[in-house]
N, C-alpha and C. Protein backbone atom coordinates (compact mmCIF):
# COMPACT_ATOMS: atom_id res chain seq x y z
N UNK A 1 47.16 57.12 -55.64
CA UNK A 1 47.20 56.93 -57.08
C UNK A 1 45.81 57.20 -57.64
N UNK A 2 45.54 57.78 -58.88
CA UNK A 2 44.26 58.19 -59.38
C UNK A 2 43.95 57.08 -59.85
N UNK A 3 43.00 56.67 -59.83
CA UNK A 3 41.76 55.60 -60.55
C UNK A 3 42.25 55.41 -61.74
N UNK A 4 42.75 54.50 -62.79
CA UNK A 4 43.13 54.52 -64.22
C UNK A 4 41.62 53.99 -64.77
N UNK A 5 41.27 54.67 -65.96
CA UNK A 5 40.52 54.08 -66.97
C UNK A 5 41.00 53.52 -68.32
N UNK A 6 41.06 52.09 -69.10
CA UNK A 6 41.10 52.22 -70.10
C UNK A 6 39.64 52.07 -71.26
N UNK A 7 40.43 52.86 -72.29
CA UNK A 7 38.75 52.21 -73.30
C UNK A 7 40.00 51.54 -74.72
N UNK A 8 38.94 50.25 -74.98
CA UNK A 8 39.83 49.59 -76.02
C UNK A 8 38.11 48.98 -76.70
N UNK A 9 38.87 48.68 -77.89
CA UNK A 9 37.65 48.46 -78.81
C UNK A 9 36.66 46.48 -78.58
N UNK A 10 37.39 46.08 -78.21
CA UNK A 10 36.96 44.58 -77.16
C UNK A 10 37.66 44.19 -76.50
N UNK A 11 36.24 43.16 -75.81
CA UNK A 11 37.03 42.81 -74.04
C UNK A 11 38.04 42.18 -73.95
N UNK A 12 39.41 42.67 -73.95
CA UNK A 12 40.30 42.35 -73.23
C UNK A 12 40.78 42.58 -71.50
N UNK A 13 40.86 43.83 -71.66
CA UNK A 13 41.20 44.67 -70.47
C UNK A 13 39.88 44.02 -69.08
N UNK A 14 38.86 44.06 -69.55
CA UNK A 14 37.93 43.56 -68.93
C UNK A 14 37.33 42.81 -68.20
N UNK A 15 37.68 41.59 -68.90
CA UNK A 15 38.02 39.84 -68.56
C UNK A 15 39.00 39.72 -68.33
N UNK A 16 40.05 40.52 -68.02
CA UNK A 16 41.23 40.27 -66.99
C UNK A 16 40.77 40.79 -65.92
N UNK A 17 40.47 41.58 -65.81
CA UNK A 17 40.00 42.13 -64.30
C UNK A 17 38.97 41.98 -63.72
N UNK A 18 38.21 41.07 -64.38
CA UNK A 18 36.93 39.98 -64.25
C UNK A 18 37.56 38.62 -63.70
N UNK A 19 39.29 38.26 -64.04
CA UNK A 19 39.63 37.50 -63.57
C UNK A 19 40.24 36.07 -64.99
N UNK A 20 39.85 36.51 -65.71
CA UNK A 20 40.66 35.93 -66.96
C UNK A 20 42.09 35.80 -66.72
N UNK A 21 42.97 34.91 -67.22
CA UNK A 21 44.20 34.97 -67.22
C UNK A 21 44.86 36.19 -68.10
N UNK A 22 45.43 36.78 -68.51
CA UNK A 22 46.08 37.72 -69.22
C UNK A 22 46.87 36.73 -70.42
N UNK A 23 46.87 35.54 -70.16
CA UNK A 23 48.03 34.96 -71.14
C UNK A 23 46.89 33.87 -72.48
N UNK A 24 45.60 34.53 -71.86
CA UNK A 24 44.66 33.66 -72.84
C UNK A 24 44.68 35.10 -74.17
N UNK A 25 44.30 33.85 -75.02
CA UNK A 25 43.98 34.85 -76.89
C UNK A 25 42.22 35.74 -76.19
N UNK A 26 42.73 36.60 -76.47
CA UNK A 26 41.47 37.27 -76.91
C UNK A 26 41.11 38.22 -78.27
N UNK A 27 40.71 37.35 -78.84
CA UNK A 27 40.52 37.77 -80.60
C UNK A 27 39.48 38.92 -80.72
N UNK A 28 39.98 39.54 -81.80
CA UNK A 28 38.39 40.40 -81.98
C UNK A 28 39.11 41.38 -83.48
N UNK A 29 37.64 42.26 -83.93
CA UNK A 29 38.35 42.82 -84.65
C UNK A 29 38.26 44.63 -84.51
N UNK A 30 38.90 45.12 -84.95
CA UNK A 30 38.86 46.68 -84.79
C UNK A 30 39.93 47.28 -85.97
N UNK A 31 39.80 48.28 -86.44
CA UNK A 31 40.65 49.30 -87.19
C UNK A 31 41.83 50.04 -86.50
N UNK A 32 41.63 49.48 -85.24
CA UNK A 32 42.27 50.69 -84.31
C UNK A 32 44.20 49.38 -84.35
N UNK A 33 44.54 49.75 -85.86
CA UNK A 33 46.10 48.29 -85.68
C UNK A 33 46.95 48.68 -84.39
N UNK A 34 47.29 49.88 -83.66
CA UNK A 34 48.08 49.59 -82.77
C UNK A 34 47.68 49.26 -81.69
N UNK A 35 46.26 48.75 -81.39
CA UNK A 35 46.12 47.79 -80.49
C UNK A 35 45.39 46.97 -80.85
N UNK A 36 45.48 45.94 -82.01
CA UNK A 36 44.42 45.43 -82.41
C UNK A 36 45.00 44.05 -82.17
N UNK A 37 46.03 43.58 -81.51
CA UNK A 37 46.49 42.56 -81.50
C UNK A 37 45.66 41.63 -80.35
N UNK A 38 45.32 40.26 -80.55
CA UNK A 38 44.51 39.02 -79.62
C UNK A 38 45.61 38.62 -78.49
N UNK A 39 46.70 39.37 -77.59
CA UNK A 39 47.08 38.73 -76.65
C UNK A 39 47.26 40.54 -75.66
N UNK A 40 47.63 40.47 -74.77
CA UNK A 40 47.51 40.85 -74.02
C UNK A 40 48.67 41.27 -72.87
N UNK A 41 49.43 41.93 -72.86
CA UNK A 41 50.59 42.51 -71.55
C UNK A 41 50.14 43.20 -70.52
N UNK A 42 51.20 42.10 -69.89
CA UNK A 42 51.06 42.94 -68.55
C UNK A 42 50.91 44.63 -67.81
N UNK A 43 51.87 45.25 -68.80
CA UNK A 43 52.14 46.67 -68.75
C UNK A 43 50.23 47.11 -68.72
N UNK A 44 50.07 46.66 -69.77
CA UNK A 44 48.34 46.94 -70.15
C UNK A 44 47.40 46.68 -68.98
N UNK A 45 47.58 45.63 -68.40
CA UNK A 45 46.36 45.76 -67.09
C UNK A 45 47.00 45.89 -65.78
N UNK A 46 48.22 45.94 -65.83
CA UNK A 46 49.02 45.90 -64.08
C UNK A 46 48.71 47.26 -63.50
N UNK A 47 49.04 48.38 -64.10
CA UNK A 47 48.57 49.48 -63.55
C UNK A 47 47.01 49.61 -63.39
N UNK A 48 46.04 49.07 -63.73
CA UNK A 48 44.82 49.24 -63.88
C UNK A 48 44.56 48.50 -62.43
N UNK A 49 45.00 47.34 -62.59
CA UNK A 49 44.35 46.68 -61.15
C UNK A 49 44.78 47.25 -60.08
N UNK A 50 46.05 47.94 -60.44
CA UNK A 50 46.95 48.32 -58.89
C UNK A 50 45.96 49.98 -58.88
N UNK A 51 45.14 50.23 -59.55
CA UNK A 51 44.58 51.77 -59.12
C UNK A 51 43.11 51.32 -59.16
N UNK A 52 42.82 50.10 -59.12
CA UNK A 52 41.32 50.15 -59.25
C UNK A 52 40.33 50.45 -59.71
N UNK A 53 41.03 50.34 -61.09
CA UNK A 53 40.51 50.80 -62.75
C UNK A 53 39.70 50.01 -63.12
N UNK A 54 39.34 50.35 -64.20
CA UNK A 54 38.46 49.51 -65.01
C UNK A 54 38.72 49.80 -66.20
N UNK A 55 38.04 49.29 -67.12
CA UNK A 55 38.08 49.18 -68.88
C UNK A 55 36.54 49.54 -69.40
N UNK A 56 36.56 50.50 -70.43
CA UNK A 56 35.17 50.29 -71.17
C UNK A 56 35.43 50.40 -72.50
N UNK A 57 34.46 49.72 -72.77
CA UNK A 57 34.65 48.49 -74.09
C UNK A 57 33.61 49.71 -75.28
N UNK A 58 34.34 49.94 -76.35
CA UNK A 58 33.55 50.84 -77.18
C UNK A 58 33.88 50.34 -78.62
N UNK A 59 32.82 50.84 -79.34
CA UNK A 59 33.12 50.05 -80.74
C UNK A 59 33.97 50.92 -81.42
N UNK A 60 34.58 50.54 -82.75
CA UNK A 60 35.19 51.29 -83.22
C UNK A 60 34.88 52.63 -84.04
């Protein structure tokens, strides 16, 4: 499986795979509305951990 990267505008993706629960709020703000929501799915980091991905965090 190829390495997945995501980039999202704050740490979500991040602090899950830092070891955060996935089911904690993580608030923040960004322009970017279709992912601008403070919780977090599974779909969103399960493939990441299972390829040994990571997340980088960019402003909007």
């Amino acid at each position: 499986m190829s390495r997945l990267i995501a980039v999202e505008p704050f740490p979500r993706l991040s602090r899950v795979l830092n070891g955060e629960e996935h089911t904690d709020s993580f608030p923040g703000q960004t322009t970017l509305l279709s992912i601008a929501g403070k919780h977090l799915k599974n779909q969103a980091f399960g493939p990441l951990a299972r390829s040994n991905g990571l997340a980088v965090n960019v402003s909007d």
